[in-house]
N, C-alpha and C. Protein backbone atom coordinates (compact mmCIF):
# COMPACT_ATOMS: atom_id res chain seq x y z
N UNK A 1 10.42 -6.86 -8.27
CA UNK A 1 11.43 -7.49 -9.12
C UNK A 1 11.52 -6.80 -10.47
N UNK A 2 10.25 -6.59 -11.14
CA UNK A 2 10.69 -5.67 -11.85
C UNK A 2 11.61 -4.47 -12.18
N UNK A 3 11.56 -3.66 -11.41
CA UNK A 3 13.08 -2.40 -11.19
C UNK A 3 14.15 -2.78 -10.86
N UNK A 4 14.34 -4.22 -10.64
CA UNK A 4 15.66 -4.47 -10.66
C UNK A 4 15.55 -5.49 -11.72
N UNK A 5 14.83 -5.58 -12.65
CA UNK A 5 14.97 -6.33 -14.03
C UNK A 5 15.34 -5.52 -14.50
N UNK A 6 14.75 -4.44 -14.87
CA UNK A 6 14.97 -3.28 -15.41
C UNK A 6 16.15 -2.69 -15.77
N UNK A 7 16.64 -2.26 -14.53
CA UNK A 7 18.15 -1.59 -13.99
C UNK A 7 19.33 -2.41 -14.50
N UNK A 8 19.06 -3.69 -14.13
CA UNK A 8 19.98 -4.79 -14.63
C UNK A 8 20.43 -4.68 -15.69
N UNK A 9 19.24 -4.99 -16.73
CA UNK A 9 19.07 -5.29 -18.23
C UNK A 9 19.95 -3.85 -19.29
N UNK A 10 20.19 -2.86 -18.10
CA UNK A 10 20.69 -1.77 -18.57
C UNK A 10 22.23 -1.84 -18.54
N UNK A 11 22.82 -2.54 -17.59
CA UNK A 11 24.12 -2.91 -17.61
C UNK A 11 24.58 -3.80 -18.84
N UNK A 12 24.22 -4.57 -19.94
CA UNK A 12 24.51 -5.47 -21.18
C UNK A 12 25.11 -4.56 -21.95
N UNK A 13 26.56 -5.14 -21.97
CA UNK A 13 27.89 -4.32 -22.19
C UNK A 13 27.44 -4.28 -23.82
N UNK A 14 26.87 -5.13 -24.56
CA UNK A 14 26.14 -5.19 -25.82
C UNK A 14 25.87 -3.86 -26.47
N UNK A 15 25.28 -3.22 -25.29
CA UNK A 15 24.15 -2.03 -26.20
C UNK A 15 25.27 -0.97 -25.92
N UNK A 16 26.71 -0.71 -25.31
CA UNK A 16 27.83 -0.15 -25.72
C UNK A 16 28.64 0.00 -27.16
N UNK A 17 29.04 1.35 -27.43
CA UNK A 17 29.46 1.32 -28.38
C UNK A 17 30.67 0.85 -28.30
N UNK A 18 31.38 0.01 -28.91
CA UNK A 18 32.89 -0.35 -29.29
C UNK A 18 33.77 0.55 -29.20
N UNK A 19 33.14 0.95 -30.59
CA UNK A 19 33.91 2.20 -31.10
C UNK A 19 35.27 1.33 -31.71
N UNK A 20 36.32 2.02 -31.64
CA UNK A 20 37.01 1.94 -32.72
C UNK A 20 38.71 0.81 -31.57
N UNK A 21 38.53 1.74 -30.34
CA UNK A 21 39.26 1.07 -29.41
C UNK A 21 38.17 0.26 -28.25
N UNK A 22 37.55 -0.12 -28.76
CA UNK A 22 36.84 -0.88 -27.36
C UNK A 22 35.93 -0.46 -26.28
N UNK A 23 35.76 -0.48 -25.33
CA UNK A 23 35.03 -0.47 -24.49
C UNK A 23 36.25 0.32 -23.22
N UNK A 24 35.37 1.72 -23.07
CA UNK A 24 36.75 2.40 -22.14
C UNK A 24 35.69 1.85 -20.54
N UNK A 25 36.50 2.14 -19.26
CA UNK A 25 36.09 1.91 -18.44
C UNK A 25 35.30 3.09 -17.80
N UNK A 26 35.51 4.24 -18.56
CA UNK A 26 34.22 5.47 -18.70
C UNK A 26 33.16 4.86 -18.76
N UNK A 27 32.87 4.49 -19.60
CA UNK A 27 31.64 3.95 -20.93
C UNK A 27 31.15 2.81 -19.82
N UNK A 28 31.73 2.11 -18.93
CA UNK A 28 31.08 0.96 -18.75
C UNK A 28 30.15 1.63 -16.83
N UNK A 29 31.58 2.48 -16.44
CA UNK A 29 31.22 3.30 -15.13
C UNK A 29 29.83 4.29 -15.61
N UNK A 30 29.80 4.92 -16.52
CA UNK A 30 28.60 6.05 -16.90
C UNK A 30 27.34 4.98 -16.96
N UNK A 31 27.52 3.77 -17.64
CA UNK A 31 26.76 2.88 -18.18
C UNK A 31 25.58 2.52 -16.25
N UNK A 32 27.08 2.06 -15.89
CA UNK A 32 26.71 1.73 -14.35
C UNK A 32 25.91 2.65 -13.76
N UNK A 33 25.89 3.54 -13.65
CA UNK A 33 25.74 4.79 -13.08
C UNK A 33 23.83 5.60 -13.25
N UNK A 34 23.81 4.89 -14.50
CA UNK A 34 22.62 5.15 -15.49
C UNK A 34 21.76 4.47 -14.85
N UNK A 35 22.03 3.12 -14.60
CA UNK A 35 21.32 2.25 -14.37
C UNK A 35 21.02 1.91 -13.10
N UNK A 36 22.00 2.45 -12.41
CA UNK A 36 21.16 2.90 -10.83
C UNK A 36 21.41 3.93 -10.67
N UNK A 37 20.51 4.82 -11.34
CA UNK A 37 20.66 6.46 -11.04
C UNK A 37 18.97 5.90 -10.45
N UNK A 38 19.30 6.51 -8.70
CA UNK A 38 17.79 6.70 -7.82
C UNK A 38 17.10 7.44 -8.14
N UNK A 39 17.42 8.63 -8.64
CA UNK A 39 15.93 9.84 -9.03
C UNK A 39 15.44 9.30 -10.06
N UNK A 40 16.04 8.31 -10.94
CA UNK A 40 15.34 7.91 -11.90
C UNK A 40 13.89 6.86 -11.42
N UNK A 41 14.64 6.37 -10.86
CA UNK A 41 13.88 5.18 -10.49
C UNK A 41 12.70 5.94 -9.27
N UNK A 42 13.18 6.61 -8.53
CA UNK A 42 12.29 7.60 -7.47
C UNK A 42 11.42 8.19 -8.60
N UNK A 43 11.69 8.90 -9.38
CA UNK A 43 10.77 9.90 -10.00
C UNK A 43 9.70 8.82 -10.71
N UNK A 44 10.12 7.93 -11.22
CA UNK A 44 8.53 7.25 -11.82
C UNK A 44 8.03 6.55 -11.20
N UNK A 45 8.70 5.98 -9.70
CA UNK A 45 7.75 5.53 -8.65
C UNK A 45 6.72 6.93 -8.15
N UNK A 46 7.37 7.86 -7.63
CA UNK A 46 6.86 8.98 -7.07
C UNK A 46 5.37 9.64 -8.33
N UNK A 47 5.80 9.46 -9.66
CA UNK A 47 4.87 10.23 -10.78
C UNK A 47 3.61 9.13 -10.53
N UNK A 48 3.88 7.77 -10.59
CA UNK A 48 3.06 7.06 -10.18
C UNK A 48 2.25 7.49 -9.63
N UNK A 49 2.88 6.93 -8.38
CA UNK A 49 2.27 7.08 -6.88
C UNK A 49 1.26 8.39 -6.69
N UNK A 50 1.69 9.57 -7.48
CA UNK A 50 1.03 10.91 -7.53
C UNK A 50 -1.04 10.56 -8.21
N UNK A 51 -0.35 9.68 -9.50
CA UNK A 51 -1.42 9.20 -10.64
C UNK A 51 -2.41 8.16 -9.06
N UNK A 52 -2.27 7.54 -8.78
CA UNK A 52 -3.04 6.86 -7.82
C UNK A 52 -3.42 7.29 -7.15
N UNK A 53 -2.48 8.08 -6.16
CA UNK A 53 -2.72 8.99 -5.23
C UNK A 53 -4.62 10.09 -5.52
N UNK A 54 -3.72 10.46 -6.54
CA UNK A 54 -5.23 11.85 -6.83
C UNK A 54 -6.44 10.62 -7.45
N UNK A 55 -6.28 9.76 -8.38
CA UNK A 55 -7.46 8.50 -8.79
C UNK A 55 -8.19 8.20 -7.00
N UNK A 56 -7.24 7.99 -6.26
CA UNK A 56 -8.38 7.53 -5.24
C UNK A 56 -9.02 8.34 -4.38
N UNK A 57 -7.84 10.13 -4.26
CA UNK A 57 -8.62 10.98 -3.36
C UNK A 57 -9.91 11.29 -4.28
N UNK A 58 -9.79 11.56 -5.52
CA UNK A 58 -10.96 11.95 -6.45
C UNK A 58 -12.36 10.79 -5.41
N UNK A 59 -12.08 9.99 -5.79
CA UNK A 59 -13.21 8.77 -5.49
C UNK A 59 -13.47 8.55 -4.02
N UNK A 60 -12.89 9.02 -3.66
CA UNK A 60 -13.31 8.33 -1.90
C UNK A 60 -14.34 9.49 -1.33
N UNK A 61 -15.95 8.64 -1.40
CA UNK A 61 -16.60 8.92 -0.46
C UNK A 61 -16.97 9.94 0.38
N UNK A 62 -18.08 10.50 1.43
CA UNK A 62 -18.59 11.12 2.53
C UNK A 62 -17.82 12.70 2.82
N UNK A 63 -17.33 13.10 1.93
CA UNK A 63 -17.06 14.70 1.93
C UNK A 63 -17.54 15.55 1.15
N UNK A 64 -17.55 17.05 1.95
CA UNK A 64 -18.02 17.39 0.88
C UNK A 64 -17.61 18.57 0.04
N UNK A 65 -18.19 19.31 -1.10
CA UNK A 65 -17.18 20.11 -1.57
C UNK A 65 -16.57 21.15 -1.56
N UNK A 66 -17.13 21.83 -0.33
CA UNK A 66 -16.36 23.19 0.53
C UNK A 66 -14.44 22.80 0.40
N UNK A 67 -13.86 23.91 0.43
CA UNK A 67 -12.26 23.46 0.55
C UNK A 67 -11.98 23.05 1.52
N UNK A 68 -12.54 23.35 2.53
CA UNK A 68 -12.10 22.69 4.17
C UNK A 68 -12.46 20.81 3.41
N UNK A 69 -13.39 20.34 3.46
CA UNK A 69 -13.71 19.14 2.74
C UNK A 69 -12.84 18.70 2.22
N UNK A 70 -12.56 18.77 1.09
CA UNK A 70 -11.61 18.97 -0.08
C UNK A 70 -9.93 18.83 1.13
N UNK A 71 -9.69 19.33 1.80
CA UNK A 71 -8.41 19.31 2.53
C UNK A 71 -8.77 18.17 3.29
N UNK A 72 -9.57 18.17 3.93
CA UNK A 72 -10.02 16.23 4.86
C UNK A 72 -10.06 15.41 3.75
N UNK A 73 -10.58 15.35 2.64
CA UNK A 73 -10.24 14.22 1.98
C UNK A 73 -8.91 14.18 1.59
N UNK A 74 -8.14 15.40 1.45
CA UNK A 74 -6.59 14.57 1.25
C UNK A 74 -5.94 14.62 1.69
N UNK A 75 -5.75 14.69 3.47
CA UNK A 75 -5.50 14.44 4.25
C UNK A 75 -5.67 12.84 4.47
N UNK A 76 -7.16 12.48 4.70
CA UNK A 76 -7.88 11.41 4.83
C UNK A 76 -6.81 10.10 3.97
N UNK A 77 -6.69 10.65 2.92
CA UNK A 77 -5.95 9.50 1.25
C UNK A 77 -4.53 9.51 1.64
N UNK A 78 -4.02 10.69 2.35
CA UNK A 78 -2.65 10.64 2.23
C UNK A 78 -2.10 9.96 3.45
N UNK A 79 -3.24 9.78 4.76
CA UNK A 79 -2.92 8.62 5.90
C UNK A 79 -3.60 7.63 5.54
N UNK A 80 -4.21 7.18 4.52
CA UNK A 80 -4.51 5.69 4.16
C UNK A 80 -3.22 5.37 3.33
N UNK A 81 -2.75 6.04 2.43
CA UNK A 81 -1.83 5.79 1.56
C UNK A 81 -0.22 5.28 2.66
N UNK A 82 -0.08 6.31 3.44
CA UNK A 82 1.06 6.06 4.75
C UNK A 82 0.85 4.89 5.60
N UNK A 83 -0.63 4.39 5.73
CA UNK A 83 -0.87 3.19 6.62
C UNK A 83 -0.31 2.01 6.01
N UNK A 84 -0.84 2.28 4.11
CA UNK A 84 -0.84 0.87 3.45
C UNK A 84 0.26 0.88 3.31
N UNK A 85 1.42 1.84 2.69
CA UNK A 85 2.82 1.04 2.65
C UNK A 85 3.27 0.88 3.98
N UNK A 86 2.99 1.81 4.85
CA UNK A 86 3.86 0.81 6.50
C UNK A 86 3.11 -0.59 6.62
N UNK A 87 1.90 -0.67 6.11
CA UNK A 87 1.33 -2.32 6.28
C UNK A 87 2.53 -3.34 5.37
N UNK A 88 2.59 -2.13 4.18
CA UNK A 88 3.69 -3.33 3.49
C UNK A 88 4.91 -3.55 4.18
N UNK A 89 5.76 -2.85 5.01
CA UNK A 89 6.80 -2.75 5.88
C UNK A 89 7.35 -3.53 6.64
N UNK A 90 6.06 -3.95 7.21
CA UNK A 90 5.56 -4.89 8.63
C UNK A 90 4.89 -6.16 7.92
N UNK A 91 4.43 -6.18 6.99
CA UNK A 91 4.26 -7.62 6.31
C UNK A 91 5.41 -8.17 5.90
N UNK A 92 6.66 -7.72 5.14
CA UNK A 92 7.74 -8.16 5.05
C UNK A 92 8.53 -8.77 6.07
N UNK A 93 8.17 -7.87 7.71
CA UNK A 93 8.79 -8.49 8.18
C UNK A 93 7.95 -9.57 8.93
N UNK A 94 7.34 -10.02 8.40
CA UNK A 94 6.21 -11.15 8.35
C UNK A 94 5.48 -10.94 9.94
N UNK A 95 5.03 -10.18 10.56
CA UNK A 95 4.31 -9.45 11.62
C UNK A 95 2.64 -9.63 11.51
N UNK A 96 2.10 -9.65 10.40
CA UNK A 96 0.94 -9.75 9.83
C UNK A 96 1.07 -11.22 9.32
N UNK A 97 0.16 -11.91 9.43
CA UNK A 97 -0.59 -13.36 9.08
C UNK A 97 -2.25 -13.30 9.15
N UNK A 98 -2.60 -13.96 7.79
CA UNK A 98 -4.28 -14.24 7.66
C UNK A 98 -4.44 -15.41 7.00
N UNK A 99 -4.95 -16.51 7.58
CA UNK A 99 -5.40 -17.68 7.12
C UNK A 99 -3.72 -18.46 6.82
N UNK A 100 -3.01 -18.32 7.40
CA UNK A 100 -1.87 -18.88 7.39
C UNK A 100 -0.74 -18.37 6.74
N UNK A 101 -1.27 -17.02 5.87
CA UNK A 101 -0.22 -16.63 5.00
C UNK A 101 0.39 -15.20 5.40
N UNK A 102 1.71 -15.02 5.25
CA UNK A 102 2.52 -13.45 5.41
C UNK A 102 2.52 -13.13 4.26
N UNK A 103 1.58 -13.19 3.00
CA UNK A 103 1.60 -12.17 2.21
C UNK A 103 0.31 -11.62 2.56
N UNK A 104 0.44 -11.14 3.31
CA UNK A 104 -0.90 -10.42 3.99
C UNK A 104 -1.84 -9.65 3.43
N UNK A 105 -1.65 -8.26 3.02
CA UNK A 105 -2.13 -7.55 2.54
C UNK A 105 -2.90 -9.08 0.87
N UNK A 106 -2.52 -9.23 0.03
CA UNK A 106 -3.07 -9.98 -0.71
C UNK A 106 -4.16 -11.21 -0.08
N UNK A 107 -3.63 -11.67 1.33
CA UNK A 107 -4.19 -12.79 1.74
C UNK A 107 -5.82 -11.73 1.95
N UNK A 108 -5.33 -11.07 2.87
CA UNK A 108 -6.73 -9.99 3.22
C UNK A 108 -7.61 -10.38 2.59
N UNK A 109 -7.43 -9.62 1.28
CA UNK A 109 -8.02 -8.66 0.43
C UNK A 109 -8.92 -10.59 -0.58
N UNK A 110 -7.76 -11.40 -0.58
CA UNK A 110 -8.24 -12.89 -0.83
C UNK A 110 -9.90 -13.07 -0.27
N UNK A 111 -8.97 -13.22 1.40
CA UNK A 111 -10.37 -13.37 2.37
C UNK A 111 -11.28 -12.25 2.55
N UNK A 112 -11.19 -11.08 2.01
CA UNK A 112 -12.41 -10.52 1.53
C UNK A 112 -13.31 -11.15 0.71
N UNK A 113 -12.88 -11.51 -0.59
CA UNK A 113 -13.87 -11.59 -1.62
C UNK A 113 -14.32 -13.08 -1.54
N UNK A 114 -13.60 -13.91 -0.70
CA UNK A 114 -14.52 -15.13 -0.41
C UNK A 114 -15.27 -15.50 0.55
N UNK A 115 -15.51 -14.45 1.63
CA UNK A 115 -16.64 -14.44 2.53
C UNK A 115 -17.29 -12.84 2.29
N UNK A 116 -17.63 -12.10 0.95
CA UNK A 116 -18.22 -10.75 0.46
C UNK A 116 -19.40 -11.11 0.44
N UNK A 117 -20.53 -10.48 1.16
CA UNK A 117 -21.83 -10.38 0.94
C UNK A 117 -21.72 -8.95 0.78
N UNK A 118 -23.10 -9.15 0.20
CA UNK A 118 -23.79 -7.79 -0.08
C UNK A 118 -23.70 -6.81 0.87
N UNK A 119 -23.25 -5.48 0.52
CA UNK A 119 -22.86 -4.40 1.31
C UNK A 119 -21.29 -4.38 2.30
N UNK A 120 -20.75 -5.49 2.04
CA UNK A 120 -19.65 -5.79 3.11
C UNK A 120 -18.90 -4.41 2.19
N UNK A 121 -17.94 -4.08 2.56
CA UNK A 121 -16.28 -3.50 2.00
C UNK A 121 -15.31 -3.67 2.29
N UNK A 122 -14.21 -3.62 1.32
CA UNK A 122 -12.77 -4.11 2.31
C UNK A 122 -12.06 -2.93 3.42
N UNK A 123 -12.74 -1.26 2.81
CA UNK A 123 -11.95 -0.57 3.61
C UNK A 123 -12.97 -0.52 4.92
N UNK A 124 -14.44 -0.41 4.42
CA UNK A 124 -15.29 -0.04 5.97
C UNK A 124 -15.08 -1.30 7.17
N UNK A 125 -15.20 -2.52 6.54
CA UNK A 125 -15.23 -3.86 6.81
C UNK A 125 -14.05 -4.70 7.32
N UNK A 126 -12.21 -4.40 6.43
CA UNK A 126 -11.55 -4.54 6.95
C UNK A 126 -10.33 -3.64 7.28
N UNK A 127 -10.14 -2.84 6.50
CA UNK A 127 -9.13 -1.88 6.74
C UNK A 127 -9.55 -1.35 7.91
N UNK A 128 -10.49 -0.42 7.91
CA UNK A 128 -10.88 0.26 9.32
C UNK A 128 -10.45 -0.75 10.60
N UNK A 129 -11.06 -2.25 10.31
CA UNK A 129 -10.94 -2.71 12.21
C UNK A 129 -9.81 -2.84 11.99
N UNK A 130 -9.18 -3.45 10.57
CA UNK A 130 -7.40 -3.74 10.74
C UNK A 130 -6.63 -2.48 11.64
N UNK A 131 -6.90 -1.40 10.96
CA UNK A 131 -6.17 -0.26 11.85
C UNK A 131 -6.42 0.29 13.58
N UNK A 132 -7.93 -0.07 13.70
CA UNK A 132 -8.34 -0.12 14.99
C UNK A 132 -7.32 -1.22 16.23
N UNK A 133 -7.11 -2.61 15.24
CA UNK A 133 -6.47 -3.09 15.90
C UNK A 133 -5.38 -3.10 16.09
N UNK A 134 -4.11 -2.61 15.18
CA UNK A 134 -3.11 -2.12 15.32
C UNK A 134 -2.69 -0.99 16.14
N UNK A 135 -3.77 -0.12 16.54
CA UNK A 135 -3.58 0.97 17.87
C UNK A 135 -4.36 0.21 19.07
N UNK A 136 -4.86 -1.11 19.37
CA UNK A 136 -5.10 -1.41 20.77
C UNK A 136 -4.51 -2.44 21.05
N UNK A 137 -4.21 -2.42 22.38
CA UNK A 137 -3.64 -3.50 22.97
C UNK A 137 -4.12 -4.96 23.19
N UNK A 138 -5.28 -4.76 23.37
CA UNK A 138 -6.36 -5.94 23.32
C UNK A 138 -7.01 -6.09 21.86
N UNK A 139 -6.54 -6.31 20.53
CA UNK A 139 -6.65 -6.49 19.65
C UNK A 139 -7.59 -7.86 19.54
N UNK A 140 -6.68 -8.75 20.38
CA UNK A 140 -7.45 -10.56 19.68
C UNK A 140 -8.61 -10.66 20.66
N UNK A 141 -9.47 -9.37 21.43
CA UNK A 141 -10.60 -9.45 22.34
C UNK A 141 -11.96 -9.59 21.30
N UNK A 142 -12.98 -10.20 21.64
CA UNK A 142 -14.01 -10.52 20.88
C UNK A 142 -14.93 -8.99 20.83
N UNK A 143 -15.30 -9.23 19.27
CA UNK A 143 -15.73 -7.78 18.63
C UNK A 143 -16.77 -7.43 19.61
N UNK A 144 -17.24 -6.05 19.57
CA UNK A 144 -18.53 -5.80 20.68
C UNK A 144 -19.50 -5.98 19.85
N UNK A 145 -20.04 -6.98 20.10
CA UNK A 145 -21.83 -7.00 19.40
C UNK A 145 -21.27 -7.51 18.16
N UNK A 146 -20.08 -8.17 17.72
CA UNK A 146 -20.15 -8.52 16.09
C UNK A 146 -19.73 -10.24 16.41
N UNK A 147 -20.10 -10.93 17.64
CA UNK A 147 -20.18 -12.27 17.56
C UNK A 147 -18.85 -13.11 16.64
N UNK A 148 -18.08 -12.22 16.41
CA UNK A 148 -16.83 -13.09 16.18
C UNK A 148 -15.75 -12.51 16.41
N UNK A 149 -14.36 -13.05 16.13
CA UNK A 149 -13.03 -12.16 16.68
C UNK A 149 -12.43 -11.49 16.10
N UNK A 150 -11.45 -10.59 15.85
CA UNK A 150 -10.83 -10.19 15.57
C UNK A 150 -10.18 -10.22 14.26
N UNK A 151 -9.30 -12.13 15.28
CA UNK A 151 -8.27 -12.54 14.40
C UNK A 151 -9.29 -13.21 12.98
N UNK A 152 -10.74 -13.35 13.48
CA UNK A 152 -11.48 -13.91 12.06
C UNK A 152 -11.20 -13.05 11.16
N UNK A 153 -11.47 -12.03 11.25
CA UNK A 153 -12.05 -10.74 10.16
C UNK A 153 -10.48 -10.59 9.52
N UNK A 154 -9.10 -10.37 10.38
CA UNK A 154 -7.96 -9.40 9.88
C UNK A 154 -6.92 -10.39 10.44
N UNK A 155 -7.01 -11.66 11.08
CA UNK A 155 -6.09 -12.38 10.98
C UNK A 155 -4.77 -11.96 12.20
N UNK A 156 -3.92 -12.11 12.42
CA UNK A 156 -2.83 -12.13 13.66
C UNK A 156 -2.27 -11.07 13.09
N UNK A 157 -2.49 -9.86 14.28
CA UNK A 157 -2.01 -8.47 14.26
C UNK A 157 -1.07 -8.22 15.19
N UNK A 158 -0.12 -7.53 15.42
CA UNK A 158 0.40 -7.01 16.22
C UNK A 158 0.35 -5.65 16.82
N UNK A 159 -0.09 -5.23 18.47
CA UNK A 159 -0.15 -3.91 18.64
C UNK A 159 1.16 -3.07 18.37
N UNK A 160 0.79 -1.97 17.43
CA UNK A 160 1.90 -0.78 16.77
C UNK A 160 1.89 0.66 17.99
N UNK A 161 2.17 0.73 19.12
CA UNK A 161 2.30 1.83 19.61
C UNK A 161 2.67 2.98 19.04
N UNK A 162 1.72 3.78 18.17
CA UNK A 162 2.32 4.53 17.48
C UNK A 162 1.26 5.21 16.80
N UNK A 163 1.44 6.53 16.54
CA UNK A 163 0.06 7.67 16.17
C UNK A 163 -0.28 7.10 14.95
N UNK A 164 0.32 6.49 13.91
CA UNK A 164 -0.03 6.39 12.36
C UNK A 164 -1.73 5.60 12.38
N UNK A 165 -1.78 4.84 13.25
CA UNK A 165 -2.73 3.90 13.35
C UNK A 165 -4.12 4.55 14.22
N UNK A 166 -3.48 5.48 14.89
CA UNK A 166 -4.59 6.49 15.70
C UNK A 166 -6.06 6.63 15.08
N UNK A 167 -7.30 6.45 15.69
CA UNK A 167 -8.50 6.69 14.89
C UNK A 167 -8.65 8.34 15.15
N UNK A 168 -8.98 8.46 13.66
CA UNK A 168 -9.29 10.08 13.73
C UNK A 168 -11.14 10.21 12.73
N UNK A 169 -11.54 11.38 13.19
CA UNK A 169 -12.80 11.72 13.16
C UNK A 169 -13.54 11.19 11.71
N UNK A 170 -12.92 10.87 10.97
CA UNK A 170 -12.88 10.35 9.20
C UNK A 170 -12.86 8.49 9.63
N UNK A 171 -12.32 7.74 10.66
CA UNK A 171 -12.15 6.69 10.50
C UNK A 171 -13.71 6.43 11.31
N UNK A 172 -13.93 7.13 12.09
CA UNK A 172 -15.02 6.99 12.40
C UNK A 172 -16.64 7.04 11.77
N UNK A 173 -16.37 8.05 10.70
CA UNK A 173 -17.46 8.21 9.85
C UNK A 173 -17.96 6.95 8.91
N UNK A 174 -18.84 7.21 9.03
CA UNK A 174 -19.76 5.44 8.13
C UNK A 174 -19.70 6.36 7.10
N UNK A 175 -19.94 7.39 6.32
CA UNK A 175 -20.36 7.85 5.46
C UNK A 175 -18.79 7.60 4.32
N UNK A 176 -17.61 7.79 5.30
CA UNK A 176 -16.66 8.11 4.62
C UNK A 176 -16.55 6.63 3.89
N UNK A 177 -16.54 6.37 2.72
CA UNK A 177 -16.08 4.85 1.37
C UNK A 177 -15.13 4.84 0.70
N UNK A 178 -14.78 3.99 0.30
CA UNK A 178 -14.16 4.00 -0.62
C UNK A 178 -14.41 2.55 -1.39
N UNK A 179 -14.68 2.68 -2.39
CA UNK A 179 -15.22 1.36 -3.39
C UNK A 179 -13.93 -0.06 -3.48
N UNK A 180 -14.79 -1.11 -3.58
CA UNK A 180 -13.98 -1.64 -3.59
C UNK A 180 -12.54 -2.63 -4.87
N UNK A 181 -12.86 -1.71 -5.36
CA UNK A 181 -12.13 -1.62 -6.80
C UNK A 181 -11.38 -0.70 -6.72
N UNK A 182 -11.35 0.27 -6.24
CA UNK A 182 -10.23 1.40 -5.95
C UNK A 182 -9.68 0.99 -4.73
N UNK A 183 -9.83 0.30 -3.72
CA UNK A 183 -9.16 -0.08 -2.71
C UNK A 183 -8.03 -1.38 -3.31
N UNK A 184 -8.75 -2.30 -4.23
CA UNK A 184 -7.55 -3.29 -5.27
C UNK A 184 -6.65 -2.01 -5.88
N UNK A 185 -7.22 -1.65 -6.44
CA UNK A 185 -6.19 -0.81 -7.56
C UNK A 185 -4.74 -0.68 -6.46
N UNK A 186 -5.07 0.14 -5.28
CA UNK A 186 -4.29 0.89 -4.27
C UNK A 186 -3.22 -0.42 -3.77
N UNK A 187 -3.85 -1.40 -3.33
CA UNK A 187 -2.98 -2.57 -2.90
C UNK A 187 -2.62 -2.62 -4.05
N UNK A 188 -2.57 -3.25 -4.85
CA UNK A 188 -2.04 -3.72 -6.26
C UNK A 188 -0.58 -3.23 -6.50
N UNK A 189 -0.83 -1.57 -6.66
CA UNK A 189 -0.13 -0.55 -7.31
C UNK A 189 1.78 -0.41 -6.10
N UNK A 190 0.72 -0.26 -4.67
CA UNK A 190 1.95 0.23 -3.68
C UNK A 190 2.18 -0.81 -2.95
N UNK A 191 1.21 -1.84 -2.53
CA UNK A 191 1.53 -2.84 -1.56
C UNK A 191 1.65 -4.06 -1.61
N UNK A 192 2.20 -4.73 -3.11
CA UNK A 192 2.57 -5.89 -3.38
C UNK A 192 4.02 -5.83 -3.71
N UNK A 193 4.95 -7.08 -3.54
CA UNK A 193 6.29 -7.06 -3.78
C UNK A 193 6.54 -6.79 -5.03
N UNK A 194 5.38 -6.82 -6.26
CA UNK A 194 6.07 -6.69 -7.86
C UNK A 194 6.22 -5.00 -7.65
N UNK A 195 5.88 -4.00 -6.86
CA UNK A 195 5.75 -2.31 -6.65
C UNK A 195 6.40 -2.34 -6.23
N UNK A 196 6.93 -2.81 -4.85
CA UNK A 196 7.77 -1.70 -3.61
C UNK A 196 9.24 -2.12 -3.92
């Protein structure tokens, strides 16, 4: 809602000059024009998105600093980053539910920090099975060896036939982290309705 507060607030025929004959219908079309000009609005989402982007590849975890490394981790950031806004995509179209709610991604990240013990994380803990379960078909099947379901941990998923969700050799790694303060920042920034 913000960027379209924004954009709006730019149309107030007010901050036009008069001038001497009034208000031409130039002045009010250029005015228009300004104010939903997309590269504008693209470029400081995108400069953003860049600023977050590199804050979380910097920080994330289990690589190491050879350039091959260095290319898996931003690889690694740039399909977490593609997962979380298609999560936002598919939460809109209310597809995702946890504990009763379709603001999902927030509900999650909720029911993280009120069942968090020591050592849990939201990405090892829930992002990872969230995405596991979005590439299987048998999603709501009871965890192997983790004595509860599914829908406990990540709530009513739907299977996504589709590579984005694919486990690759990084989703598998225990080593690979990411803290859980940089995983808020990331929801916060791209995957709540006051961002997208």
């Amino acid at each position: 809602m913000r960027t379209a507060v924004e954009r709006i607030s730019k149309l107030d025929p007010q901050t036009l000059d008069a001038g001497l004959f009034g208000v031409t219908a130039q002045q009010i079309q250029d005015q228009h024009e300004e104010a939903f000009d997309v590269s504008r609005v693209s470029k400081e989402f995108y400069d953003e998105y860049k600023r977050v982007f590199e804050i979380m590849r910097d920080a994330v975890k289990g690589f190491g600093t050879s350039d091959e490394e260095q290319d898996r981790r931003h690889l690694f950031t740039q399909r977490l980053f593609n997962r979380l806004m298609f999560l936002r995509f598919i939460q809109k179209k209310e597809w995702l539910t946890i504990d009763g709610s379709t603001d999902y991604l927030a509900a999650l990240w909720a029911s993280h920090g009120k069942l968090k013990q020591d050592g849990k994380n939201f990405y090892t803990d829930r992002l990872r099975l969230l995405f596991a379960a979005l590439n299987n078909e048998r999603a709501g099947i009871v965890l192997q060896g983790g004595g509860g379901t599914v829908e406990a941990t990540i709530g009513k998923v739907k299977y996504l036939n589709g590579g984005l969700f694919e486990e690759t050799d990084e989703d598998k790694d225990p080593k690979v982290r990411i803290a859980d303060s940089l995983t808020n920042m990331n929801l916060t920034k791209f995957a709540t309705p006051r961002r997208c």
